[in-house]
Structure formats: C-alpha cells, structure tokens
PDB file of N, CA and C in Angstrom:
ATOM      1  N   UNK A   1      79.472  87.291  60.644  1.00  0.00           N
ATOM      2  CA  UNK A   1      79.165  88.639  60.225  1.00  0.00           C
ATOM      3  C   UNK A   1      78.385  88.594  58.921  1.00  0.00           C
ATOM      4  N   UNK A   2      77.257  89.310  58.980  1.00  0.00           N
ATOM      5  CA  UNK A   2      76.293  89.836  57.453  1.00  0.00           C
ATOM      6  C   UNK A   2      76.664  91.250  57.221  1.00  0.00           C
ATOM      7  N   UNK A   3      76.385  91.187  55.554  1.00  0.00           N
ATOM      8  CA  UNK A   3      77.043  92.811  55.366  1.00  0.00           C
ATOM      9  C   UNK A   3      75.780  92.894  54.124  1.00  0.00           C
ATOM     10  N   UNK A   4      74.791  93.723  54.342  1.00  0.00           N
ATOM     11  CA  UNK A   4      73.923  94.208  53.420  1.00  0.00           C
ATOM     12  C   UNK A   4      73.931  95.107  53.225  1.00  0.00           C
ATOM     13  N   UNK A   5      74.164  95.191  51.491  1.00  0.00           N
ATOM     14  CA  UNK A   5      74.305  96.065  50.734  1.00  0.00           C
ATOM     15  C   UNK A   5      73.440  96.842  49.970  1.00  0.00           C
ATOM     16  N   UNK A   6      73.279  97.887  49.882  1.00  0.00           N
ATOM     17  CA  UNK A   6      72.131  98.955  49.134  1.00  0.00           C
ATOM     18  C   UNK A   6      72.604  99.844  48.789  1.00  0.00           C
ATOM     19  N   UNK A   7      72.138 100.722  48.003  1.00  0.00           N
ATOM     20  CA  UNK A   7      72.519 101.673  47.188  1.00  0.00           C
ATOM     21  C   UNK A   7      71.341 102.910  47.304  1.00  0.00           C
ATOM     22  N   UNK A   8      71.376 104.172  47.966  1.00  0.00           N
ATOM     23  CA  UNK A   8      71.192 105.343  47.896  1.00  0.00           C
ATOM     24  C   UNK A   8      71.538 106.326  46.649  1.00  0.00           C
ATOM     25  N   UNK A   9      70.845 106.845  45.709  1.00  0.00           N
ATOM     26  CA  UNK A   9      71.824 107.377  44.900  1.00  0.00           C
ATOM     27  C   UNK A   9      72.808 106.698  44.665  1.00  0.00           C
ATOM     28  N   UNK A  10      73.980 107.593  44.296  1.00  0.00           N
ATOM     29  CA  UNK A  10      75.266 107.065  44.078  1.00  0.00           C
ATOM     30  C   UNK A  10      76.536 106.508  44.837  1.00  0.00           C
ATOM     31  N   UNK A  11      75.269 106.460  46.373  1.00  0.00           N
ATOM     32  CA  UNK A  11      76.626 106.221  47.491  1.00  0.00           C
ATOM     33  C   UNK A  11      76.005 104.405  47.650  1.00  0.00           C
ATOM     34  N   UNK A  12      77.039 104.079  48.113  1.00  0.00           N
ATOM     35  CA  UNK A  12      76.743 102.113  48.467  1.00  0.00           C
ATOM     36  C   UNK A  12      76.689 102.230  49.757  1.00  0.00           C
ATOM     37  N   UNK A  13      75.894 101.593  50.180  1.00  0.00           N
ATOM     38  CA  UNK A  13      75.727 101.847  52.054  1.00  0.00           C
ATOM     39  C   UNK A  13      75.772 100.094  52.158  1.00  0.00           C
ATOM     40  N   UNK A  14      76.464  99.956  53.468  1.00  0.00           N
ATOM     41  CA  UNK A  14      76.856  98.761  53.613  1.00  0.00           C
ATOM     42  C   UNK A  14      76.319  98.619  54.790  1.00  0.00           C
ATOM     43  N   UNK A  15      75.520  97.982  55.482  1.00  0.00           N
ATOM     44  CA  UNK A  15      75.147  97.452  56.733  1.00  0.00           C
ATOM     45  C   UNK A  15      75.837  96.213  57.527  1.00  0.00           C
ATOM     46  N   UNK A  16      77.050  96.490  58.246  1.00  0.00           N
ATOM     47  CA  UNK A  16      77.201  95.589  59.186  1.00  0.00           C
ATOM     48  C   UNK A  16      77.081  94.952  60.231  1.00  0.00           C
ATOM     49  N   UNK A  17      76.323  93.195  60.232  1.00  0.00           N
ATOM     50  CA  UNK A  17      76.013  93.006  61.423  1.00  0.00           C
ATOM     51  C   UNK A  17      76.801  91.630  62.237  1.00  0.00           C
ATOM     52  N   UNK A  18      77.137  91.743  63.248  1.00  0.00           N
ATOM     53  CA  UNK A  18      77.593  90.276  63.831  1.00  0.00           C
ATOM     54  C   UNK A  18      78.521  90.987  64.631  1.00  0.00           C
ATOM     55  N   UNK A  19      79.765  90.042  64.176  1.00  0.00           N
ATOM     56  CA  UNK A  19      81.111  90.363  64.736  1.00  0.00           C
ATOM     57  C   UNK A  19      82.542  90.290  63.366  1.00  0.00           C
ATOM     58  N   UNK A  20      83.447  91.607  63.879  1.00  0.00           N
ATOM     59  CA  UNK A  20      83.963  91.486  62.811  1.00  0.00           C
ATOM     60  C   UNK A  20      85.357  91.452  63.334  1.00  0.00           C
ATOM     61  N   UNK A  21      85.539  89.854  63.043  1.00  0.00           N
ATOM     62  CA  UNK A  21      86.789  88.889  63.284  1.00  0.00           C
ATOM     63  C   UNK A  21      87.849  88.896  61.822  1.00  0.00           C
ATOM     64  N   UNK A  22      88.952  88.351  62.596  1.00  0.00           N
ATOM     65  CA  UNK A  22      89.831  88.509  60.967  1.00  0.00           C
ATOM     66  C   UNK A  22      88.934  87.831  59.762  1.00  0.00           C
ATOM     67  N   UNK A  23      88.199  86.654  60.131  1.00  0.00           N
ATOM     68  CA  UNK A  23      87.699  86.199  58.688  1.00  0.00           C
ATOM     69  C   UNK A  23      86.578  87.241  58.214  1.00  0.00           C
ATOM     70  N   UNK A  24      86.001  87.885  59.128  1.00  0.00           N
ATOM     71  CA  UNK A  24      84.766  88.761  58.589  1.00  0.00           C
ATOM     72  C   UNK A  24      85.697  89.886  57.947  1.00  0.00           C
ATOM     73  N   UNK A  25      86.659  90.364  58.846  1.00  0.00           N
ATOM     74  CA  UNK A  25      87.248  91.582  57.921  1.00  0.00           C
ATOM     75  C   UNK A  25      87.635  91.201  56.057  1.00  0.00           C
ATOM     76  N   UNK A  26      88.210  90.127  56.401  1.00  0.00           N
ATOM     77  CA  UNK A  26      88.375  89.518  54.568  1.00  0.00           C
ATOM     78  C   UNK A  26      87.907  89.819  53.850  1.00  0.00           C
ATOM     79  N   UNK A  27      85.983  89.236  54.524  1.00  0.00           N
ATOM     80  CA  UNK A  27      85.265  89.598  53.885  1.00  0.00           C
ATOM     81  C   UNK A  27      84.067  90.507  53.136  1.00  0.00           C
ATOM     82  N   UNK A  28      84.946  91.733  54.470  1.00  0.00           N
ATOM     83  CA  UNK A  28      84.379  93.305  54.029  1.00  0.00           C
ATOM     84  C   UNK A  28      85.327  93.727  52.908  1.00  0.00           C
ATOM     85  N   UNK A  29      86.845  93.517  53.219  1.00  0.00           N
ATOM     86  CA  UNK A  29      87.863  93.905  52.243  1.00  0.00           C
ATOM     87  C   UNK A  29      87.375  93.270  50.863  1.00  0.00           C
ATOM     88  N   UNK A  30      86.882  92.020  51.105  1.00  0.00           N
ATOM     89  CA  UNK A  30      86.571  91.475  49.693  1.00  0.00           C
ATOM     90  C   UNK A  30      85.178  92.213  48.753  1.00  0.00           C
ATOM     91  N   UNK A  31      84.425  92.404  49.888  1.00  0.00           N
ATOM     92  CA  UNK A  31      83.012  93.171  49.376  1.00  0.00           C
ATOM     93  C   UNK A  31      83.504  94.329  48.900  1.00  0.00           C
ATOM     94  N   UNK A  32      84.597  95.577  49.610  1.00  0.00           N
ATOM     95  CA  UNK A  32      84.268  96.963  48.648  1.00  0.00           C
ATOM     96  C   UNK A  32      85.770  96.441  47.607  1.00  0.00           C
ATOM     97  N   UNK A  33      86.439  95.709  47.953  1.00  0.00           N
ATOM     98  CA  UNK A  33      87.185  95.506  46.483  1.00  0.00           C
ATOM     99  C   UNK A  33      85.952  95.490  45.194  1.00  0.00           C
ATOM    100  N   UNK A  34      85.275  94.465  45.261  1.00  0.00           N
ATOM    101  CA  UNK A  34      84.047  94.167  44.301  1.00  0.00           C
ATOM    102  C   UNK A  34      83.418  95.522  44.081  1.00  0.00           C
ATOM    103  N   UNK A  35      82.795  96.204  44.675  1.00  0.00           N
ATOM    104  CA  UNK A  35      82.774  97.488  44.783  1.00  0.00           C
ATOM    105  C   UNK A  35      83.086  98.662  43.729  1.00  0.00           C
ATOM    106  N   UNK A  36      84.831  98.681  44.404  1.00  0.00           N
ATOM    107  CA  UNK A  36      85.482  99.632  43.767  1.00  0.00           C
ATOM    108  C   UNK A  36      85.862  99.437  42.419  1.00  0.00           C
ATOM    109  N   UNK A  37      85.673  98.029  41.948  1.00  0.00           N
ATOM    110  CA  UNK A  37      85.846  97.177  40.529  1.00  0.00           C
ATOM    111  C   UNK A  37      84.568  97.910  39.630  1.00  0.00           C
ATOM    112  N   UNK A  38      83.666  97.618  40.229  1.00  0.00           N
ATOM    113  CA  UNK A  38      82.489  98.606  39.939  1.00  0.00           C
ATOM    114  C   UNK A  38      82.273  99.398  39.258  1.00  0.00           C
ATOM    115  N   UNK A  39      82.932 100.293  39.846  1.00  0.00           N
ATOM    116  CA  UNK A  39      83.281 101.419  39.640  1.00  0.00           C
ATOM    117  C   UNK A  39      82.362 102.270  40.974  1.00  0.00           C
ATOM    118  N   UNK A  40      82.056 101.961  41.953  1.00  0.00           N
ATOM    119  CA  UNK A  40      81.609 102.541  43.407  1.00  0.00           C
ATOM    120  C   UNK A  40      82.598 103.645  44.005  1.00  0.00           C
ATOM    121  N   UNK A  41      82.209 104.574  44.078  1.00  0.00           N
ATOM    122  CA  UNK A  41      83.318 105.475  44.678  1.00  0.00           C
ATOM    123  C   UNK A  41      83.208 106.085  46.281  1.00  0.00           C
ATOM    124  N   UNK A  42      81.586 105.943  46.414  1.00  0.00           N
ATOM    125  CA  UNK A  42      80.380 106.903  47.459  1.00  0.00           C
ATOM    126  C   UNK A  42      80.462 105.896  48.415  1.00  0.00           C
ATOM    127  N   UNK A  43      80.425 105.142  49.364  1.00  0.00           N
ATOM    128  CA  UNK A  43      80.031 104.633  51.097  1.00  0.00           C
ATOM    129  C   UNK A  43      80.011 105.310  52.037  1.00  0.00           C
ATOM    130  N   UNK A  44      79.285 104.533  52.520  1.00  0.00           N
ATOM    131  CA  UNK A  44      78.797 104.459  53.913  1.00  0.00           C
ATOM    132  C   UNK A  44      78.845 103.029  54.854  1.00  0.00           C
ATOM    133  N   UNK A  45      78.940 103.149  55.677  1.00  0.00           N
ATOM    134  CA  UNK A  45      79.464 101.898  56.154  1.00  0.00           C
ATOM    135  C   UNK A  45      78.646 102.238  57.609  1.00  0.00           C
ATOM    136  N   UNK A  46      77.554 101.616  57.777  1.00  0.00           N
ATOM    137  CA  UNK A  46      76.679 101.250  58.691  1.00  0.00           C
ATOM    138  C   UNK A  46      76.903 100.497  60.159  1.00  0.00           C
ATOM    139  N   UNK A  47      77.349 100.625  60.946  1.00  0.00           N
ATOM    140  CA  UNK A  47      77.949  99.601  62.139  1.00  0.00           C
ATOM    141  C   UNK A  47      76.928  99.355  63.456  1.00  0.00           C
ATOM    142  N   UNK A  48      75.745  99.700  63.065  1.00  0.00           N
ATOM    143  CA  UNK A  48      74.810 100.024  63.647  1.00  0.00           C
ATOM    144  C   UNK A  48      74.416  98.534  64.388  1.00  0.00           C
ATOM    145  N   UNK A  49      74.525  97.455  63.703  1.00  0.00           N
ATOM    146  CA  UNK A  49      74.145  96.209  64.272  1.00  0.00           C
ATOM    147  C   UNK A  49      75.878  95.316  64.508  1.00  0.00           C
ATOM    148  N   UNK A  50      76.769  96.227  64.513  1.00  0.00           N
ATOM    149  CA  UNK A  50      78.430  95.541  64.621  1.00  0.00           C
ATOM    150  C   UNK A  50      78.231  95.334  66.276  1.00  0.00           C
ATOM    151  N   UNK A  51      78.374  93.946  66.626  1.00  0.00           N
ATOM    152  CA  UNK A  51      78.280  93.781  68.235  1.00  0.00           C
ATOM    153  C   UNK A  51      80.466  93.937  68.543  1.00  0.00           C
ATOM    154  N   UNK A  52      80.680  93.538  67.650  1.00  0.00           N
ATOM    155  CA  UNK A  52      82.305  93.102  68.273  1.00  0.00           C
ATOM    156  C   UNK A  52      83.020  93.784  66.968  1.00  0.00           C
ATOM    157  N   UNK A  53      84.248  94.560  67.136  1.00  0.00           N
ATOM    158  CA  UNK A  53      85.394  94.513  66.182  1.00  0.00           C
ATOM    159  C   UNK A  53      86.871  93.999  67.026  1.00  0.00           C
ATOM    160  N   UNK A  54      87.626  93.790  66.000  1.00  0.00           N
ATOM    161  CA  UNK A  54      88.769  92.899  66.571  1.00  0.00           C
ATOM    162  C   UNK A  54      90.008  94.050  65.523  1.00  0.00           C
ATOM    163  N   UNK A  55      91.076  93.804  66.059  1.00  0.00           N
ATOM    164  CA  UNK A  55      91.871  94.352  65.314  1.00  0.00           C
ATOM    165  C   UNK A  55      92.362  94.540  64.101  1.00  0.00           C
ATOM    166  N   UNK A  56      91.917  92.797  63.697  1.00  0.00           N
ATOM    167  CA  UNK A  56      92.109  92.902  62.326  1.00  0.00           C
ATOM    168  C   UNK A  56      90.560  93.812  61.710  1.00  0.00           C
ATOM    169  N   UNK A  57      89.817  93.713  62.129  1.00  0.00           N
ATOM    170  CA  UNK A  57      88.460  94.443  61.672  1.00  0.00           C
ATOM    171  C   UNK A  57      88.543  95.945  61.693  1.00  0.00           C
ATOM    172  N   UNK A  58      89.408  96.873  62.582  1.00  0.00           N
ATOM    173  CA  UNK A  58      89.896  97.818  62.189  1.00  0.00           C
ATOM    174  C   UNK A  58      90.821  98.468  61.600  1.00  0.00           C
ATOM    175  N   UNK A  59      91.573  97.279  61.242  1.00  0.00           N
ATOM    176  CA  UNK A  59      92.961  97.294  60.360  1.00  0.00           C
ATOM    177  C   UNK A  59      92.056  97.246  59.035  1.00  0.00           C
ATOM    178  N   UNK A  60      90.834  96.301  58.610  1.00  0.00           N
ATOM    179  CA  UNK A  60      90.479  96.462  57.435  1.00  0.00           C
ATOM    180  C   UNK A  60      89.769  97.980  57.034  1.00  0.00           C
ATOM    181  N   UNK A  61      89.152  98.241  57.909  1.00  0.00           N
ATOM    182  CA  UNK A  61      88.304  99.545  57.848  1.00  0.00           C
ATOM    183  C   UNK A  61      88.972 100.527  57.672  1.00  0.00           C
ATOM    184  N   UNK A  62      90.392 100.823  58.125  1.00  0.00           N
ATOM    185  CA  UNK A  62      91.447 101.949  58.031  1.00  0.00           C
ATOM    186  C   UNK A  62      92.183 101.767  56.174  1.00  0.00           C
ATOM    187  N   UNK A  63      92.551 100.267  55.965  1.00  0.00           N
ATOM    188  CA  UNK A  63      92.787  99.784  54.631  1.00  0.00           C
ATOM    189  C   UNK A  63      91.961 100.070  53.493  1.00  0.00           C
ATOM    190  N   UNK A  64      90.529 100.077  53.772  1.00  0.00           N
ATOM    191  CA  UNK A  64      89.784 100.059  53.139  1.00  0.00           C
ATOM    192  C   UNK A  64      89.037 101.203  52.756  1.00  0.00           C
ATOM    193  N   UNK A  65      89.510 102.308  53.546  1.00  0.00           N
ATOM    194  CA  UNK A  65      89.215 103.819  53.669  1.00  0.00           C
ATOM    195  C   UNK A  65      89.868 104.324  53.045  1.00  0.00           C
ATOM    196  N   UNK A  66      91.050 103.841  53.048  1.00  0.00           N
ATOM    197  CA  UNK A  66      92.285 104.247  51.950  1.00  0.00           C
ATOM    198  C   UNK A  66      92.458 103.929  50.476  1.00  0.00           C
ATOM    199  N   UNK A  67      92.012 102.957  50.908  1.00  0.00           N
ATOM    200  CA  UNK A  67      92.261 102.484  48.891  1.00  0.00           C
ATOM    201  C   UNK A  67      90.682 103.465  47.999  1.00  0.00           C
ATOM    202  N   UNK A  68      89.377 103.783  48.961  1.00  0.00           N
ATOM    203  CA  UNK A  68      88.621 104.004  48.670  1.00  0.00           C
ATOM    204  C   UNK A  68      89.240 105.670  48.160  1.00  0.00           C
ATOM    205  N   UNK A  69      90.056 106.385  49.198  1.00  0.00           N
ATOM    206  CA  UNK A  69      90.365 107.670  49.093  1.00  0.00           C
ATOM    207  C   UNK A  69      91.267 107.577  47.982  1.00  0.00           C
ATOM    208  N   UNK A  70      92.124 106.880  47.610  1.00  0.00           N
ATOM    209  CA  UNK A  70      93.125 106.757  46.796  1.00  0.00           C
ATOM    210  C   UNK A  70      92.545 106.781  45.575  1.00  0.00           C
ATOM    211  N   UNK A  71      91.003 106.716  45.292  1.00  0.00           N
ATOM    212  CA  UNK A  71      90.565 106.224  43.596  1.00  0.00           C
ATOM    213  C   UNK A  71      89.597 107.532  43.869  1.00  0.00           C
ATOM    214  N   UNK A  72      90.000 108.817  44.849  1.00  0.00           N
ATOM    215  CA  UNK A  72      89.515 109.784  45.254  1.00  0.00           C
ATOM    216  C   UNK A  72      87.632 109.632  45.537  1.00  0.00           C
ATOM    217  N   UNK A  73      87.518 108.700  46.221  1.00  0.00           N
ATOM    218  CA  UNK A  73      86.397 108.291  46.917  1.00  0.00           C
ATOM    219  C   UNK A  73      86.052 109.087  48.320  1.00  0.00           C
ATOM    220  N   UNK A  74      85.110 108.580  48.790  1.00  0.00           N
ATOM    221  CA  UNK A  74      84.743 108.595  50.237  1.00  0.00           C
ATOM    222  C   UNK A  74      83.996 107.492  50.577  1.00  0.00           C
ATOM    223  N   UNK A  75      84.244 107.520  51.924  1.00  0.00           N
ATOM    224  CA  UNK A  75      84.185 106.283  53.063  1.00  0.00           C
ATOM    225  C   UNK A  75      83.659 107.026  54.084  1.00  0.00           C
ATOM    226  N   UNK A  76      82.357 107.313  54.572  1.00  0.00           N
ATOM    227  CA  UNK A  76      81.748 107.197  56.022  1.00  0.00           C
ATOM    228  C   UNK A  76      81.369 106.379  57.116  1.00  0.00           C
ATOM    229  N   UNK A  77      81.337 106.107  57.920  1.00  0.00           N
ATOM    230  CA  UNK A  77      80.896 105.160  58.961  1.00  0.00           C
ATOM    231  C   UNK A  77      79.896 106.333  59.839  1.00  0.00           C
ATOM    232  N   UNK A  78      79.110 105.406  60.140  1.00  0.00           N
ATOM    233  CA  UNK A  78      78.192 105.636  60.962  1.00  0.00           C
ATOM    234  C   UNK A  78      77.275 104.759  62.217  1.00  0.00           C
ATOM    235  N   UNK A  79      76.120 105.459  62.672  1.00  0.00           N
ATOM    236  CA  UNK A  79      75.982 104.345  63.725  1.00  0.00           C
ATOM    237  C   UNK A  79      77.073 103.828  64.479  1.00  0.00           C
ATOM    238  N   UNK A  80      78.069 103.881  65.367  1.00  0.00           N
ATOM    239  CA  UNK A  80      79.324 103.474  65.961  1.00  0.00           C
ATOM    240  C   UNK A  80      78.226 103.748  67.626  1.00  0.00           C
ATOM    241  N   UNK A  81      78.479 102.610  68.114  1.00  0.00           N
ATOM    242  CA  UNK A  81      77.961 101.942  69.312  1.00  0.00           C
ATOM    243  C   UNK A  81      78.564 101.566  70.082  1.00  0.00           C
ATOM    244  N   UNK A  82      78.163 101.418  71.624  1.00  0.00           N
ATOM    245  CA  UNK A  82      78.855 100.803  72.281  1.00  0.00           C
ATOM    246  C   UNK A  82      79.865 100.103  72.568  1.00  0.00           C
ATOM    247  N   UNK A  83      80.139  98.624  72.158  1.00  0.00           N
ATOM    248  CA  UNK A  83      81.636  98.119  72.770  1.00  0.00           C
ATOM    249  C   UNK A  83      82.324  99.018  71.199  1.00  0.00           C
ATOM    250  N   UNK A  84      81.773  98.894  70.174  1.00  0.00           N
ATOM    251  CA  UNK A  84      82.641  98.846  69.158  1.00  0.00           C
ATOM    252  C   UNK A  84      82.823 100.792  69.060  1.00  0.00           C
ATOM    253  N   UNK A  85      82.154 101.785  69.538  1.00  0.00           N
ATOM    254  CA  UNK A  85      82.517 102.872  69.937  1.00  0.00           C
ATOM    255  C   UNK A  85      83.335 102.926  71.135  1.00  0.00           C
ATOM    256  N   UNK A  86      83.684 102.340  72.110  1.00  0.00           N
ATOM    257  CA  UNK A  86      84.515 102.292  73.162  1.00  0.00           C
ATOM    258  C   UNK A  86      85.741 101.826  72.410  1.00  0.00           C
ATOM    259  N   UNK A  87      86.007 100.575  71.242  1.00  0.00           N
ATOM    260  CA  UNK A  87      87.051 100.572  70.710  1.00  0.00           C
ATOM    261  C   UNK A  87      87.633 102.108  69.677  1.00  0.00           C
ATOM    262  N   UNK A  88      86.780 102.010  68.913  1.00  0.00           N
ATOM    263  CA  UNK A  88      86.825 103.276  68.407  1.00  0.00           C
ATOM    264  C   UNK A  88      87.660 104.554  68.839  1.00  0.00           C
ATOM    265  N   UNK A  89      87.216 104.662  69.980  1.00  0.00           N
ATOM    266  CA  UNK A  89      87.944 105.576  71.201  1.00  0.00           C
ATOM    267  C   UNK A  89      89.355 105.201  71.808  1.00  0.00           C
ATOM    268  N   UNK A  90      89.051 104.155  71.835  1.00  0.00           N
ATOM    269  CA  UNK A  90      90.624 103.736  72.782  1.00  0.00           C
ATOM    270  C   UNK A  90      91.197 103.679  71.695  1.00  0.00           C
ATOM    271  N   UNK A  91      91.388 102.976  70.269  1.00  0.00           N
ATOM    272  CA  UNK A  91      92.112 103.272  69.313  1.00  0.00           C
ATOM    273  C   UNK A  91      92.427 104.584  68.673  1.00  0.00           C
ATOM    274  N   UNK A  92      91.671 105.729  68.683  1.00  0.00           N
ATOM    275  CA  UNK A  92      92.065 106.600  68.159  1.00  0.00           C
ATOM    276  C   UNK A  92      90.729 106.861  66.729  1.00  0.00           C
ATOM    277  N   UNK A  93      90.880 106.007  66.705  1.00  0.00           N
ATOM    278  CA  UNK A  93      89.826 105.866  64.911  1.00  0.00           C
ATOM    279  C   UNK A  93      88.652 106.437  64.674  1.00  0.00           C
ATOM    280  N   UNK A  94      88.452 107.448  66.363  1.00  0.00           N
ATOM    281  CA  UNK A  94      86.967 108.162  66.387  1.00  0.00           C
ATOM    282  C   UNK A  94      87.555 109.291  66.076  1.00  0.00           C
ATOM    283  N   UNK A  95      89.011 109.674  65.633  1.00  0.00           N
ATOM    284  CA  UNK A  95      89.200 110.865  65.271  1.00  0.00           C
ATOM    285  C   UNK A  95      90.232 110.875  63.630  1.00  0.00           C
ATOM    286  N   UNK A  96      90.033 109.750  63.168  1.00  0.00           N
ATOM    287  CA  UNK A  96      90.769 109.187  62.400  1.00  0.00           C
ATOM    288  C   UNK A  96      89.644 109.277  61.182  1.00  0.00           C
ATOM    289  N   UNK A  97      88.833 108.305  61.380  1.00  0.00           N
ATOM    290  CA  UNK A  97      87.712 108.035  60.239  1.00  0.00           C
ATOM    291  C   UNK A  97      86.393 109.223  60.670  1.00  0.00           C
ATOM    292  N   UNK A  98      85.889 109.137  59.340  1.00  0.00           N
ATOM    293  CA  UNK A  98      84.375 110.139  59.526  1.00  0.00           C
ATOM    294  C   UNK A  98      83.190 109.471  60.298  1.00  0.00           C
ATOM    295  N   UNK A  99      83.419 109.633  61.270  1.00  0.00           N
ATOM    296  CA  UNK A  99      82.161 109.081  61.803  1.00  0.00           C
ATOM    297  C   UNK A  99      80.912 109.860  61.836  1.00  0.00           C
ATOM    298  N   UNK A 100      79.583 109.395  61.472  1.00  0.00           N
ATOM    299  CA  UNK A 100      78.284 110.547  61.877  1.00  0.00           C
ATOM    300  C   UNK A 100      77.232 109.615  62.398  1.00  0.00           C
ATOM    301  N   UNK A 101      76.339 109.952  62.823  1.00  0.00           N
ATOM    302  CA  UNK A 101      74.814 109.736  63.543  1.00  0.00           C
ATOM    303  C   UNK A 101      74.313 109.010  63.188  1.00  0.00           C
ATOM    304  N   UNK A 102      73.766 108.830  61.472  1.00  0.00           N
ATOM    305  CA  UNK A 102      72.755 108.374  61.030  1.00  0.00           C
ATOM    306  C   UNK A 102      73.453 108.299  59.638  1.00  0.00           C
ATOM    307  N   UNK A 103      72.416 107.232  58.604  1.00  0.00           N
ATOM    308  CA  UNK A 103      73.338 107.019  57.647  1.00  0.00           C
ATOM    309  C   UNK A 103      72.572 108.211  56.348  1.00  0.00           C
ATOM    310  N   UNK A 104      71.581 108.895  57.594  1.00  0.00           N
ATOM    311  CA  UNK A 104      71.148 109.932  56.480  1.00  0.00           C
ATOM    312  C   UNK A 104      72.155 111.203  56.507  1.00  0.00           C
ATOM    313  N   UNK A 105      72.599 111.371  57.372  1.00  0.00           N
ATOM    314  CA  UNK A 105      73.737 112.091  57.488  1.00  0.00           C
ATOM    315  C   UNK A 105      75.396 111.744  57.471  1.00  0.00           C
ATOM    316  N   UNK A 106      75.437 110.958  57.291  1.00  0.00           N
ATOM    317  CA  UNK A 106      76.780 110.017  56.206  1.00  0.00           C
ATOM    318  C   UNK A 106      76.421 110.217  54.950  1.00  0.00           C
ATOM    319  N   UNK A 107      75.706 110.418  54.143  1.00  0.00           N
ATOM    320  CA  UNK A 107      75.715 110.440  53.043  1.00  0.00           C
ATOM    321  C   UNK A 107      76.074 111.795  52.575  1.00  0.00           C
ATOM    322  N   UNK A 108      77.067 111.516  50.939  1.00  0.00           N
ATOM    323  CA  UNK A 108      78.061 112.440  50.409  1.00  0.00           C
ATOM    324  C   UNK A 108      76.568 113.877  50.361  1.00  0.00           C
ATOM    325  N   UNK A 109      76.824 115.121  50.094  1.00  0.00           N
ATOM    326  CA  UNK A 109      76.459 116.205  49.497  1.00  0.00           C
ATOM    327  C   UNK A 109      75.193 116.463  50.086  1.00  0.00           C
TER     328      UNK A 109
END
C-alpha cells in the first residue's frame, strides 16, 4: 500500500493505493497519528486507487475517525469503489463513516 499525501487548504487529503492489509493499516494509523501531532485536524481520505481492504484496514479507518473526531476534527472518505465499496456495504461503514463522490466534495466548508 502507498498513501500520498497533500494538502488542500487546511484539509490533508490522503490518497490510498494498493491493498490495505493489517501491516498497511499500521501504517495509515501511523501516518494520521503524525498528522494529528501536527496539529492536522481537516481529511480526506481518498480510496479511489484502494484495490483490497481487510478487516484490520477497517478497524483502522473506524479508529482513526475517532481519535480524529475526539481532537474535534473531521475525517471524510471518498472515492469508495468496487470490492472495497461492496465491503463497505456488507460491513455497515457506508452508513457509519462520511462517504462522498469526489474529493472536491469531501472537503470541509
């Protein structure tokens, strides 16, 4: 898994691509920790090129939505595709997390 990072304004948009296995989740958890150290409050979280998520990969994304909300942040996802929108669905997490279209429309305001 690659995770490229950019910055819009004040939101961090994260582009994920590959597959996101327990070691990739680590190392998203590890990226918006760094982040939120920051002082980053604004994401977006791009899944547009995510071919695979695994459980632990939505266990991080639900974790990681939270700690973001907890430092009264926001967390969008967007782009949600095929297999990893079919998980999405069968888990529940398409009504759980903010999902939108485009990451021009994920973005805060």
């Amino acid at each position: 898994m690659q995770i490229e990072t950019s910055k819009i304004d004040q939101t961090v948009v994260l582009a994920i691509k590959g597959r996101m296995d327990v070691i990739a989740a680590m190392q998203y958890e590890k990226t918006i920790t760094e982040c939120l150290q920051r002082g980053d409050r604004q994401f977006v979280v791009d899944l547009d090129a995510l071919d695979y998520i695994s459980s632990a990969g939505l266990r991080s994304l639900l974790t990681t939505a939270k700690k973001i909300k907890e430092v009264k942040g926001t967390a969008n996802f967007c782009n949600v595709k095929g297999v990893v929108q079919e998980v999405f669905a069968m888990s529940g997490f398409d009504s759980i997390l903010p999902i939108f279209k485009s990451v021009k429309d994920a973005l805060p305001g």
